[in-house]
Protein backbone atom coordinates (compact mmCIF):
# COMPACT_ATOMS: atom_id res chain seq x y z
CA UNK A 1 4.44 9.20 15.55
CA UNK A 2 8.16 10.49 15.98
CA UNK A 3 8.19 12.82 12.81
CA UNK A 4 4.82 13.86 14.86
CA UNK A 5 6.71 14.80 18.27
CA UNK A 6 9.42 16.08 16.61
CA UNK A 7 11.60 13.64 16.79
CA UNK A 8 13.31 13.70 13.45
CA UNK A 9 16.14 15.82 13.16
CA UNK A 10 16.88 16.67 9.21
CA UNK A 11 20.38 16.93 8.96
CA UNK A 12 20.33 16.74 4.82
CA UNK A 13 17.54 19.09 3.08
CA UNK A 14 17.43 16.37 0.44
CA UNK A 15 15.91 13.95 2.71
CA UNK A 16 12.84 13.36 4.02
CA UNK A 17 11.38 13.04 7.70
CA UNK A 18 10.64 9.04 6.48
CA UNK A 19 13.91 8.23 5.53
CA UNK A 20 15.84 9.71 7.88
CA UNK A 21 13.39 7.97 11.10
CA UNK A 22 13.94 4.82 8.94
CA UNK A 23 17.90 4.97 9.39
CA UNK A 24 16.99 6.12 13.33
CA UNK A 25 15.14 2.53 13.33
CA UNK A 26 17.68 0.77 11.85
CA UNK A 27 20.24 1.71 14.16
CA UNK A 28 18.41 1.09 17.34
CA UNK A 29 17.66 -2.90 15.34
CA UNK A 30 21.34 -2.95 14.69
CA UNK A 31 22.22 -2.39 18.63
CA UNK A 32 19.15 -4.51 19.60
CA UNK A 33 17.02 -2.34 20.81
CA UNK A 34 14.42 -3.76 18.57
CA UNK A 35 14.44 -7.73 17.73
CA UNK A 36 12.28 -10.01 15.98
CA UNK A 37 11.46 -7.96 13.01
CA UNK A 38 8.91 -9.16 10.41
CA UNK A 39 8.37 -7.99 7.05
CA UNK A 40 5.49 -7.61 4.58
CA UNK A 41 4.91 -8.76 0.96
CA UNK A 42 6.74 -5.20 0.00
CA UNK A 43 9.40 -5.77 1.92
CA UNK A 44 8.01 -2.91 4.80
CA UNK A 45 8.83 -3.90 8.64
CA UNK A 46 5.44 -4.43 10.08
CA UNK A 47 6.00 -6.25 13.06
CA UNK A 48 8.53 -5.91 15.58
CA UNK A 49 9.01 -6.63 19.71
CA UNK A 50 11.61 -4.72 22.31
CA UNK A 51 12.93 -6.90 25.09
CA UNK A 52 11.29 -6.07 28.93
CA UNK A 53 14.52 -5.13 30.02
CA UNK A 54 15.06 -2.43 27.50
CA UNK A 55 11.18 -1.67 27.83
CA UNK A 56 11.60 -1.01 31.42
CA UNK A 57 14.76 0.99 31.15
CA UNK A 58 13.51 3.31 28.19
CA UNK A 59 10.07 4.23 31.22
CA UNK A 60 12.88 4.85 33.52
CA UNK A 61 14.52 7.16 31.60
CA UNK A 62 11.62 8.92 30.77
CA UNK A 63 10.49 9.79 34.30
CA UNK A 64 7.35 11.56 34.27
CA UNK A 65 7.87 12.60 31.36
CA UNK A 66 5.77 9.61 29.86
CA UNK A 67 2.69 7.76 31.78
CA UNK A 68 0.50 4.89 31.71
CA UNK A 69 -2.94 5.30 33.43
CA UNK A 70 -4.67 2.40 34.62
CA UNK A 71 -7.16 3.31 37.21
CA UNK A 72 -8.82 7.23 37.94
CA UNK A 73 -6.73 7.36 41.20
CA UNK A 74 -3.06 7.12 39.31
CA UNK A 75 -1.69 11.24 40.47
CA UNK A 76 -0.44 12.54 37.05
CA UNK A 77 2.61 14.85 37.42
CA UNK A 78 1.90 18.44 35.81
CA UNK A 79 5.02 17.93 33.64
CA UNK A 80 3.72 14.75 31.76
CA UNK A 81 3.76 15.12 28.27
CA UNK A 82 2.71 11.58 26.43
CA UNK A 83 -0.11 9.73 28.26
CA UNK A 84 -1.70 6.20 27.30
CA UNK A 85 -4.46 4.71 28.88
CA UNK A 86 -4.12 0.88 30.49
CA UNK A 87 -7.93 0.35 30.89
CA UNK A 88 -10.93 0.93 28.72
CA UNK A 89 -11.99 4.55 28.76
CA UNK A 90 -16.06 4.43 29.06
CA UNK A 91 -16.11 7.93 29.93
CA UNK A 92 -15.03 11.16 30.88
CA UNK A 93 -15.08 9.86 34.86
CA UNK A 94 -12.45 7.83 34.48
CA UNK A 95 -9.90 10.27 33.26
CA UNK A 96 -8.05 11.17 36.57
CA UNK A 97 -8.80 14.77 38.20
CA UNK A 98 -4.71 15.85 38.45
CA UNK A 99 -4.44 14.40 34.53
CA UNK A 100 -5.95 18.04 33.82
CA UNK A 101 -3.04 19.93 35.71
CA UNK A 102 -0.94 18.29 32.37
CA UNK A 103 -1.98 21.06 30.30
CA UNK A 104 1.05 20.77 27.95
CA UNK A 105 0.40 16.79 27.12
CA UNK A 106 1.19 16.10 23.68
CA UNK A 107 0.08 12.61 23.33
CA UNK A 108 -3.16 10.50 23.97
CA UNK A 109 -2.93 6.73 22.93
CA UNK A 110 -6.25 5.00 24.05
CA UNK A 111 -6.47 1.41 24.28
CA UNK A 112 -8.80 -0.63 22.11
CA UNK A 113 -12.40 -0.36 22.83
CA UNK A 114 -14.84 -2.89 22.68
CA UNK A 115 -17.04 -2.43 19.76
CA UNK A 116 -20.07 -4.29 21.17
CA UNK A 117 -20.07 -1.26 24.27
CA UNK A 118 -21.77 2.14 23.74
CA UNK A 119 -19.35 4.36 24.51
CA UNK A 120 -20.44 7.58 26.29
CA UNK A 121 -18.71 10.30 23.88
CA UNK A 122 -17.68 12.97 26.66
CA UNK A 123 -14.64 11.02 27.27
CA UNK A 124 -12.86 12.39 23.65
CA UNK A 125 -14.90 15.98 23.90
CA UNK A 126 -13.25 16.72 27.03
CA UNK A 127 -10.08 15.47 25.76
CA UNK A 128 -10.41 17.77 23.05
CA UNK A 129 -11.54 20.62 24.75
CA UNK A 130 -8.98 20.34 27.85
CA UNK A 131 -5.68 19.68 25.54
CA UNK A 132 -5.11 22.46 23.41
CA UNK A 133 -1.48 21.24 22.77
CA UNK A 134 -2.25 17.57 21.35
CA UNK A 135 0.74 16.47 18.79
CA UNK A 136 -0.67 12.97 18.54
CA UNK A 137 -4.35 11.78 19.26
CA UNK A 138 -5.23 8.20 19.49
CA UNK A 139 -9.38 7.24 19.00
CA UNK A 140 -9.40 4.21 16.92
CA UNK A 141 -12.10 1.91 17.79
CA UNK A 142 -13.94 4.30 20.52
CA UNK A 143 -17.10 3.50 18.50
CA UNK A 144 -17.32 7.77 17.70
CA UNK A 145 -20.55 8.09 15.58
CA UNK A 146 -19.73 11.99 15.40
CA UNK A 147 -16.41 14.39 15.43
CA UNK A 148 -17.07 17.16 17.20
CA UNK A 149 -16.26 20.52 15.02
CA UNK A 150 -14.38 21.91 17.89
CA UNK A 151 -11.02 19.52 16.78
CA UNK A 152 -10.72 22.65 14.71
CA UNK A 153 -8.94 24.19 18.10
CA UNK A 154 -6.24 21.35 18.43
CA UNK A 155 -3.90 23.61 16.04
CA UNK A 156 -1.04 21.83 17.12
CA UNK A 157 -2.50 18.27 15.54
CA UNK A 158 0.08 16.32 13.97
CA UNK A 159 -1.61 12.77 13.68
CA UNK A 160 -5.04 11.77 13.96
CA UNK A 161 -6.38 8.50 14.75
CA UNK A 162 -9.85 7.66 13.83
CA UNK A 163 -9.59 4.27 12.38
CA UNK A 164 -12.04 1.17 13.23
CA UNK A 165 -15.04 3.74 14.03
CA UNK A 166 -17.32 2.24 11.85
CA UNK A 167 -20.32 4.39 12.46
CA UNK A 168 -18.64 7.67 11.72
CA UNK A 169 -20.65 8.45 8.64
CA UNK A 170 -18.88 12.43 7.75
CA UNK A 171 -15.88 14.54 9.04
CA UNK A 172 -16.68 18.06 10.11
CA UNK A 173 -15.48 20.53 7.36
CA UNK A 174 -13.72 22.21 10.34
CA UNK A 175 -11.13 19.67 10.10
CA UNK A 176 -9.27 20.81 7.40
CA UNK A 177 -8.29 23.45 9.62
CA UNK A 178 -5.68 21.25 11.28
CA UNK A 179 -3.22 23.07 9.37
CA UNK A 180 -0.37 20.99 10.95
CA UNK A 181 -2.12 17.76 10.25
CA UNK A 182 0.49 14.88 8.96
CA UNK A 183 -1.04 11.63 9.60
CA UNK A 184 -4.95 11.01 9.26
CA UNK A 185 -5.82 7.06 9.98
CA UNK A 186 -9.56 6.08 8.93
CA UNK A 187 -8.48 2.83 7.84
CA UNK A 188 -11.97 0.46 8.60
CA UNK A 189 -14.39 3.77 9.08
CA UNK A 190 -16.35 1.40 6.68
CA UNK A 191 -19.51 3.86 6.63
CA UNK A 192 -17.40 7.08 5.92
CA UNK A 193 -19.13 8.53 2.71
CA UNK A 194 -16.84 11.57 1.90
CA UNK A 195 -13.54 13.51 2.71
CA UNK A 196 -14.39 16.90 3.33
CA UNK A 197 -14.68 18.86 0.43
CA UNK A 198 -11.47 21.31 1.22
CA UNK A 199 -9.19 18.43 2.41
CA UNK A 200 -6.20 19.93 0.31
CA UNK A 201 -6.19 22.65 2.58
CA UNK A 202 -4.36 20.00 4.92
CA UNK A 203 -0.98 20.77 3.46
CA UNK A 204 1.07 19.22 5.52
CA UNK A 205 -0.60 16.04 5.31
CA UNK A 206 1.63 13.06 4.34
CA UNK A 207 0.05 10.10 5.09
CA UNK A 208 -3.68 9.47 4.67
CA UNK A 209 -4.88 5.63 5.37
CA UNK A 210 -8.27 4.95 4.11
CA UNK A 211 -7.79 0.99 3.52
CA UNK A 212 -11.17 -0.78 3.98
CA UNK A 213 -13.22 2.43 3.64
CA UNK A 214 -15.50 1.01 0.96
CA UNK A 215 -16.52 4.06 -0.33
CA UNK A 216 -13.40 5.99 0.26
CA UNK A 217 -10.32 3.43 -0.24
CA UNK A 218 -10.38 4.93 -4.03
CA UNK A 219 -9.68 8.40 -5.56
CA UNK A 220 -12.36 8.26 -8.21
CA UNK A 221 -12.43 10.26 -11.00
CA UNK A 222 -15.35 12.14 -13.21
CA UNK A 223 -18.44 13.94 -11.59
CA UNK A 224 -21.82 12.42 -10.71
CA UNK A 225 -22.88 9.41 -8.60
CA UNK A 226 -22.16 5.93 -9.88
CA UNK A 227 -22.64 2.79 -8.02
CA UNK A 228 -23.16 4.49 -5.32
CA UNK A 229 -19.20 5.84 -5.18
CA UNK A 230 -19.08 9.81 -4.68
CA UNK A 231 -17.13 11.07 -7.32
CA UNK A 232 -14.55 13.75 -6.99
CA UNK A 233 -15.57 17.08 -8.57
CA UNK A 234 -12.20 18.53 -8.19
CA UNK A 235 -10.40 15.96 -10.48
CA UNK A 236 -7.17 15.31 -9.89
CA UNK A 237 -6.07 18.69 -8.89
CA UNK A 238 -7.00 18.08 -5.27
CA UNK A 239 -4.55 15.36 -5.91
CA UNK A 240 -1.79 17.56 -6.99
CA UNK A 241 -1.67 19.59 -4.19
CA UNK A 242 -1.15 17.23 -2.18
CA UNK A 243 2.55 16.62 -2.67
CA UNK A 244 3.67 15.63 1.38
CA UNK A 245 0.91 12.35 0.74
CA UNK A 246 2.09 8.93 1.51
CA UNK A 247 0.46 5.78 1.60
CA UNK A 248 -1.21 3.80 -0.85
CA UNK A 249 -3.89 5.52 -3.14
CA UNK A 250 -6.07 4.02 -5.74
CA UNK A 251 -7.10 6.07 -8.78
CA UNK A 252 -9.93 4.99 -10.28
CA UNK A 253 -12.09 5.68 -13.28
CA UNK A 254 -9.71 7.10 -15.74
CA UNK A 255 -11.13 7.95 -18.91
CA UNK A 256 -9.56 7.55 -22.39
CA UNK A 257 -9.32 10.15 -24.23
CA UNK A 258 -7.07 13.32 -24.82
CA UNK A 259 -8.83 15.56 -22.31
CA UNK A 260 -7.91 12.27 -19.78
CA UNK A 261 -4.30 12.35 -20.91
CA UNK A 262 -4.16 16.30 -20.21
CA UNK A 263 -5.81 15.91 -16.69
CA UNK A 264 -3.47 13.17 -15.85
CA UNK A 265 -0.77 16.25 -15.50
CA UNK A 266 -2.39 17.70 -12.86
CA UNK A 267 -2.15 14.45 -10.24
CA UNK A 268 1.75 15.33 -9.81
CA UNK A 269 2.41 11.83 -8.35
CA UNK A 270 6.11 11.85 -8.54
CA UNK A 271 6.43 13.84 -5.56
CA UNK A 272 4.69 12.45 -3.87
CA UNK A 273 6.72 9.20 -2.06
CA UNK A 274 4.24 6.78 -2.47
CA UNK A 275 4.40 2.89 -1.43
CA UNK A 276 1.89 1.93 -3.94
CA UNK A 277 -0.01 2.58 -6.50
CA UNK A 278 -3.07 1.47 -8.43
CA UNK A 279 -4.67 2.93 -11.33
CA UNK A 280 -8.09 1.92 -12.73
CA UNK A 281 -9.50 2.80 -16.37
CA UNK A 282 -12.90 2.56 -17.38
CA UNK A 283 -14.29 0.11 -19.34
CA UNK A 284 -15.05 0.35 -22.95
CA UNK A 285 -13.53 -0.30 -26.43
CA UNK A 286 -10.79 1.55 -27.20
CA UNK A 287 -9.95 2.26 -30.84
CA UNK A 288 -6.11 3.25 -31.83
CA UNK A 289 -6.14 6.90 -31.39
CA UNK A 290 -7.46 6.25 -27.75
CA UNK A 291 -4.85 3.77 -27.08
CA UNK A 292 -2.36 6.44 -27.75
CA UNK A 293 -3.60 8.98 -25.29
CA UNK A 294 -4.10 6.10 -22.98
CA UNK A 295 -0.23 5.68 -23.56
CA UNK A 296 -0.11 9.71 -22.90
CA UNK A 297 -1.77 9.12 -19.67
CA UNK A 298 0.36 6.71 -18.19
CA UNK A 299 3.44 8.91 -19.45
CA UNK A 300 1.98 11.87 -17.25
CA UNK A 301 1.24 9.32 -13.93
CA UNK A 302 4.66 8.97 -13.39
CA UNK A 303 5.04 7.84 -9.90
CA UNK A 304 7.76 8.66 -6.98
CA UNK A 305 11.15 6.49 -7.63
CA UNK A 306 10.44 4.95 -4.60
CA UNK A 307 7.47 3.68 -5.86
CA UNK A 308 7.10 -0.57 -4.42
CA UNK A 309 3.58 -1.60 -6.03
CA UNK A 310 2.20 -0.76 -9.43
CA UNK A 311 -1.26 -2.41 -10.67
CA UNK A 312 -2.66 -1.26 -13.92
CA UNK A 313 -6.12 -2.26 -14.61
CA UNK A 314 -8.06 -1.37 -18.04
CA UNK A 315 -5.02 0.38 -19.63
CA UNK A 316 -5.74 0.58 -23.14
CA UNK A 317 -2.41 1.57 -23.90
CA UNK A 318 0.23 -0.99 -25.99
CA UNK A 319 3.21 0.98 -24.78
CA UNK A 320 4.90 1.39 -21.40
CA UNK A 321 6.10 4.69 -20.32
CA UNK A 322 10.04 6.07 -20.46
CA UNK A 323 10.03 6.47 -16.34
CA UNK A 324 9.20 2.65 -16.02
CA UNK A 325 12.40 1.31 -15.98
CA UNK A 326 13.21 4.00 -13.72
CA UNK A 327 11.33 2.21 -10.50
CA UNK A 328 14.23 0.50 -9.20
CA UNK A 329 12.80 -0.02 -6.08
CA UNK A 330 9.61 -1.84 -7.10
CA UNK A 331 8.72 -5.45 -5.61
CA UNK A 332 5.11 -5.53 -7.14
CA UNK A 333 3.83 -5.38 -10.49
CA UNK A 334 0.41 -6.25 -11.86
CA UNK A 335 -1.72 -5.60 -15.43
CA UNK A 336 -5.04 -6.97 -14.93
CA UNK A 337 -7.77 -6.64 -18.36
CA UNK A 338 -5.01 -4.38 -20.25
CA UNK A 339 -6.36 -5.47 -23.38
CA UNK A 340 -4.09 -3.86 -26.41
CA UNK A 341 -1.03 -4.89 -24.41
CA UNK A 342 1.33 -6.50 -26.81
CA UNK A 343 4.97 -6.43 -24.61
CA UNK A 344 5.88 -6.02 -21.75
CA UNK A 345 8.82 -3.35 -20.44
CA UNK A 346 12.09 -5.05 -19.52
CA UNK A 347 11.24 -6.54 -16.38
CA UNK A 348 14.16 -8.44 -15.79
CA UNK A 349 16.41 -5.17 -15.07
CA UNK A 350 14.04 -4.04 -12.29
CA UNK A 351 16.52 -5.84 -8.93
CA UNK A 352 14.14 -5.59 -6.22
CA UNK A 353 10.64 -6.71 -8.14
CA UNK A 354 9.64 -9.97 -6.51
CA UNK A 355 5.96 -10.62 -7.52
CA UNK A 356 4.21 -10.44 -11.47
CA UNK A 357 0.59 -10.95 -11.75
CA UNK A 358 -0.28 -10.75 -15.01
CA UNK A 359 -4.26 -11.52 -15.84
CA UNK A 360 -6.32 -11.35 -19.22
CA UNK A 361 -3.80 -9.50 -21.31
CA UNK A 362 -5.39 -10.60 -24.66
CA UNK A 363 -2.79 -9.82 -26.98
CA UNK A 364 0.33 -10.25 -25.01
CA UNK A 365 2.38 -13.28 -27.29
CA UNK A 366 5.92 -12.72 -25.19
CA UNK A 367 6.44 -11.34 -22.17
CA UNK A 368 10.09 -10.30 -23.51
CA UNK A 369 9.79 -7.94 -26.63
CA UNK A 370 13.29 -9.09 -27.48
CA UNK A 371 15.76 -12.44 -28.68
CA UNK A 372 16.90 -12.44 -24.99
CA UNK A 373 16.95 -10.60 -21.84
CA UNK A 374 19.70 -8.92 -20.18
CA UNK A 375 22.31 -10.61 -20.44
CA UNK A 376 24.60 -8.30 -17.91
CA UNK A 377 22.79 -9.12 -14.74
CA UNK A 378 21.15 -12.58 -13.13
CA UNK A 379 17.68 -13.39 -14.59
CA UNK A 380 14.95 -11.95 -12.58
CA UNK A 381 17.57 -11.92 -9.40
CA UNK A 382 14.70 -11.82 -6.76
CA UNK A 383 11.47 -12.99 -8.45
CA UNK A 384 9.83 -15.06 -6.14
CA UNK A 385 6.35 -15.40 -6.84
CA UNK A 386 4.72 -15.20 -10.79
CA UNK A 387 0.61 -15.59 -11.79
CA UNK A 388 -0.23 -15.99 -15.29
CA UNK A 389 -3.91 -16.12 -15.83
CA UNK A 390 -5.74 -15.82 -19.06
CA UNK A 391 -3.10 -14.78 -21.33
CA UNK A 392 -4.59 -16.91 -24.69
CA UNK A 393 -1.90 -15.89 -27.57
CA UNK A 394 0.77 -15.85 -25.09
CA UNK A 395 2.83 -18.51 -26.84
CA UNK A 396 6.66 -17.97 -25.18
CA UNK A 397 8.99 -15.78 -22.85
CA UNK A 398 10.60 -14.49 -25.77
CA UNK A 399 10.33 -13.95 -29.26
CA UNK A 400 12.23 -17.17 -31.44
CA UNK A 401 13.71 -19.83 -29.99
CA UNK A 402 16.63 -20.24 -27.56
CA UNK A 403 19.63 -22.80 -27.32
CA UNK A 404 19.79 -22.98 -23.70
CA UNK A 405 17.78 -21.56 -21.14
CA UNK A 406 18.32 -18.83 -18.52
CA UNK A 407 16.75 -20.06 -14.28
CA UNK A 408 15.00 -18.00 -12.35
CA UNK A 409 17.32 -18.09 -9.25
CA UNK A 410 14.52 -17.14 -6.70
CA UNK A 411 10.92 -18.35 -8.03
CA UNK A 412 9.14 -20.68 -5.70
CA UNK A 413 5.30 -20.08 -6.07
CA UNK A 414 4.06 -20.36 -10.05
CA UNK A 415 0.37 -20.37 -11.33
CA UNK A 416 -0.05 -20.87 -15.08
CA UNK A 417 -4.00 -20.47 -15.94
CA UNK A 418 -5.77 -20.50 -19.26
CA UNK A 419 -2.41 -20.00 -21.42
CA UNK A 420 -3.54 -22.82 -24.37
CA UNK A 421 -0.17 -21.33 -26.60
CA UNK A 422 1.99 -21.02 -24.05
CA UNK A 423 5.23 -23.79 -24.97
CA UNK A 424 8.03 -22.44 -23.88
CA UNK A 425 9.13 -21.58 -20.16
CA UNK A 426 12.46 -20.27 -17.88
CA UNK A 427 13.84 -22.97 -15.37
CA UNK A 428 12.76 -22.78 -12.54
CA UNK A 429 14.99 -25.34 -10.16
CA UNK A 430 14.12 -23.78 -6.32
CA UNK A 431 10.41 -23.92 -6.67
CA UNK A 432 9.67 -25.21 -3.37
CA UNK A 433 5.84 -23.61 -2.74
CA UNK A 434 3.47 -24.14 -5.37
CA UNK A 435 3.24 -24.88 -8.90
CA UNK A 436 -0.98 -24.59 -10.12
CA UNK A 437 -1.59 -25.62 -14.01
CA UNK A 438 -4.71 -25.15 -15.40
CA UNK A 439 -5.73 -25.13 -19.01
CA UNK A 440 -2.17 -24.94 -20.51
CA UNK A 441 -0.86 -26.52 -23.72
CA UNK A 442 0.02 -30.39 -23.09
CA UNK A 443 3.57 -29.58 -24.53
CA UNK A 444 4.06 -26.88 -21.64
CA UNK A 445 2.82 -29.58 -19.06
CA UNK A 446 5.10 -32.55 -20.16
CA UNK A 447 7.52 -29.96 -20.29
CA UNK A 448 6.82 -28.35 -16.66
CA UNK A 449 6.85 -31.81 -15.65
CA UNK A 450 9.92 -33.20 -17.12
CA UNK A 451 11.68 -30.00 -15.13
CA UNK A 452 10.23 -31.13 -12.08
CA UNK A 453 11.52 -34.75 -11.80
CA UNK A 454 14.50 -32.53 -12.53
CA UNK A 455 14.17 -30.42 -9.68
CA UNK A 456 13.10 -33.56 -7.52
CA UNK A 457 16.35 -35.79 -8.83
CA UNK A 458 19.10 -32.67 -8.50
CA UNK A 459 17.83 -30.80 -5.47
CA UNK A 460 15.49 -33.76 -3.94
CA UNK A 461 12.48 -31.06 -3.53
CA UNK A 462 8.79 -30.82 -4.69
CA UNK A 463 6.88 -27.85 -4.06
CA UNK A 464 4.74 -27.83 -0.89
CA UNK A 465 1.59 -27.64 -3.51
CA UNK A 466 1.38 -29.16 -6.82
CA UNK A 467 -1.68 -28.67 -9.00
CA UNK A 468 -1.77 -29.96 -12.51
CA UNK A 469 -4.99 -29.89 -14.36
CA UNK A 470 -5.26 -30.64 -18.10
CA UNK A 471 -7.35 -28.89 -20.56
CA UNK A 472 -10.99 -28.62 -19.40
CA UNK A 473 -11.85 -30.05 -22.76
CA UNK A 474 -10.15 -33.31 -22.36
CA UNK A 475 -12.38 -33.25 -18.97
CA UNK A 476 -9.27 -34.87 -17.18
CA UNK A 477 -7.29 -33.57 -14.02
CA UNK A 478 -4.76 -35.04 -12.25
């Protein structure tokens, strides 16, 4: 919303409008302005509250510059430029008569409509039609079955809220003539069936939220209909264009192959700054030569450094790419059905990676390829959560044995599932969440166990949940 008003003042060309309103936020949290922040998994601020005082003193200062409606009779000064509305906006009739001297108004924020209520749709046309210089345009959950093609005349767009109108089926084509366009929310437009075909057109768009859009939250690749998912006919050059996109895109369907590995070029992800990322093969068997250009694949994916969330599913590749080790700023990493996978990179050197999910990697015997990790640094310095689940030749962290071994300083929630070789684990002494066994080794349990009364005796703590079950076949849990 600021980089949207114009807010964001680049004073360094080698920074972006993101960064530079993140170091605006941070200084208004460091004098208070904002308190009680809360963070996500990813370590993103996603909740936050400003005191009443400060509240009221930031309207004042605003004058009439900035408005709240809450009833048809509020007199709108002709210099207002952001407006929100207090009450539920039915209809056109309750959008006040001297709101329409305001010809200049740069922002509508709406308040949450009722989704059980028919909403009459004259109250967004007219907005539409009577606004010509919109920046920012809130309509999430207005229950909008249709976009009028007009939006087309709102040329000074920035950001575009449509999100939670779950009967909007299509987008008019004439949208992609929001040539300013940055941010487009659709997140929960669950009956959305397509983006419009020319949507790269929108080239300043940076941020495009289509989470819960089930036929839109991926980026699927190959042509025809399957499963009912449209499939992009553009490949992933529509992707490439798009290098101002943000957010968190799924890429699904990759094939294996060499023509795959040579398309894979043309996504350009690394500039684009992406929070996450996850990329989907297709399933088949995959003999050696298509492991390799699986390998080649990856290598041409490379993401944005700033990249927080990788999940690879289906890779049929046994090698991880140079750039890996490059994503310092990763806090989630996941391999889900990578079946060739025999090692895993280095993770121990990545500082800021706090969560490994790691599920049905057939071949994978170590999840160090070498005697011993780093040795320079603290062991996994801010690992705090690890899943293991149906890893059967994983037999150890690392290859041979080891005289003494290394504690993960951090790790408080570990589930071990359906790991029968698995002997040989890192200590883990400030597990205080939950430790799940299923289906392990008994010589990893008694172990596990033996470091627990540890953990209890030295620190006086037992995880908040504790599930040990033995092997299925012994038909015994505890």
């Amino acid at each position: 919303m600021w980089i949207a008003q114009g807010f964001i003042k680049l004073y360094n060309e080698k920074k972006c409008p993101e960064d530079v309103g993140d170091e605006y936020f941070m200084d208004l949290l460091w004098r208070s302005f904002f308190q009680e922040v809360r963070k996500d998994k990813l370590g993103n601020i996603s909740k936050f509250k400003i005191h009443d005082l400060m509240h009221d003193l930031a309207i004042k200062v605003m004058g009439s510059e900035s408005t709240t409606i809450y009833s048809k009779e509020k007199d709108i000064d002709e210099k207002t430029r952001h407006v929100s509305f207090g009450h539920i906006l039915y209809s056109s009739s309750k959008i006040p008569i001297s709101l329409y001297k305001a010809r200049r108004i740069r922002t509508f924020l709406l308040p949450c409509q009722p989704e059980y209520n028919d909403i009459n749709c004259s109250a967004y046309s007219v907005i539409i039609e009577s606004f010509k210089f919109i920046r920012l345009l809130d309509l999430h959950n207005m229950g909008i079955e249709t976009i009028p093609s007009s939006i087309k005349k709102l040329k000074h767009l920035r950001y575009l809220d449509l999100s939670k109108n779950k009967d909007i089926e299509m987008l008019p084509n004439s949208i992609v003539k929001l040539y300013n366009l940055q941010t487009l929310k659709l997140s929960r437009c669950r009956n959305l069936q397509e983006l419009p075909k020319d949507i790269n057109k929108l080239v300043n768009l940076r941020f495009l939220d289509i989470d819960f859009c089930w036929t839109l939250s991926r980026f699927v690749m190959s042509k025809g209909m399957i499963d009912s998912v449209p499939r992009s006919n553009s490949g992933l050059k529509e992707l490439g264009r798009l290098n101002e996109l943000r957010g968190n895109p799924s890429i699904e369907n990759l094939k294996h192959g060499k023509d795959a590995a040579l398309e894979c070029k043309d996504a350009n992800l690394k500039e684009k700054r992406l929070d996450s990322l996850y990329l989907k093969w297709v399933e088949e068997n995959i003999n050696e030569t298509g492991a390799g250009y699986d390998d080649m694949s990856l290598e041409a994916l490379q993401p944005h450094l700033n990249l927080k969330a990788l999940s690879l599913v289906q890779y049929g590749g046994v090698r991880f790419p140079h750039w890996f080790m490059s994503l310092t700023n990763l806090v989630q990493f996941e391999l889900n059905s990578c079946k060739k996978c025999q090692y895993l990179p280095p993770l121990d050197q990545l500082p800021s990676l706090k969560i490994i999910d790691l599920d049905g990697l057939d071949c994978l015997e170590h999840i160090s390829n070498s005697e011993r990790d780093n040795s320079d640094s603290l062991f996994y310095p801010s690992l705090d959560k690890l899943d293991s689940w149906g890893c059967p030749n994983l037999k150890g962290w690392w290859r041979g044995s080891r005289d003494s071994l290394p504690s993960f300083p951090r790790l408080s929630d570990l589930r071990i599932w359906y790991c029968p070789q698995l002997t040989s684990f890192p200590l883990f002494p400030y597990l205080d969440l939950r430790l799940t066994l299923r289906d392990c080794s008994l010589n990893l349990k008694q172990s596990l166990e033996r470091m627990m009364i540890n953990n209890k005796t030295s620190s006086g703590n037992l995880p908040m949940m504790l599930y040990i079950f033995q092997d299925t076949l012994a038909n015994s849990t505890c």
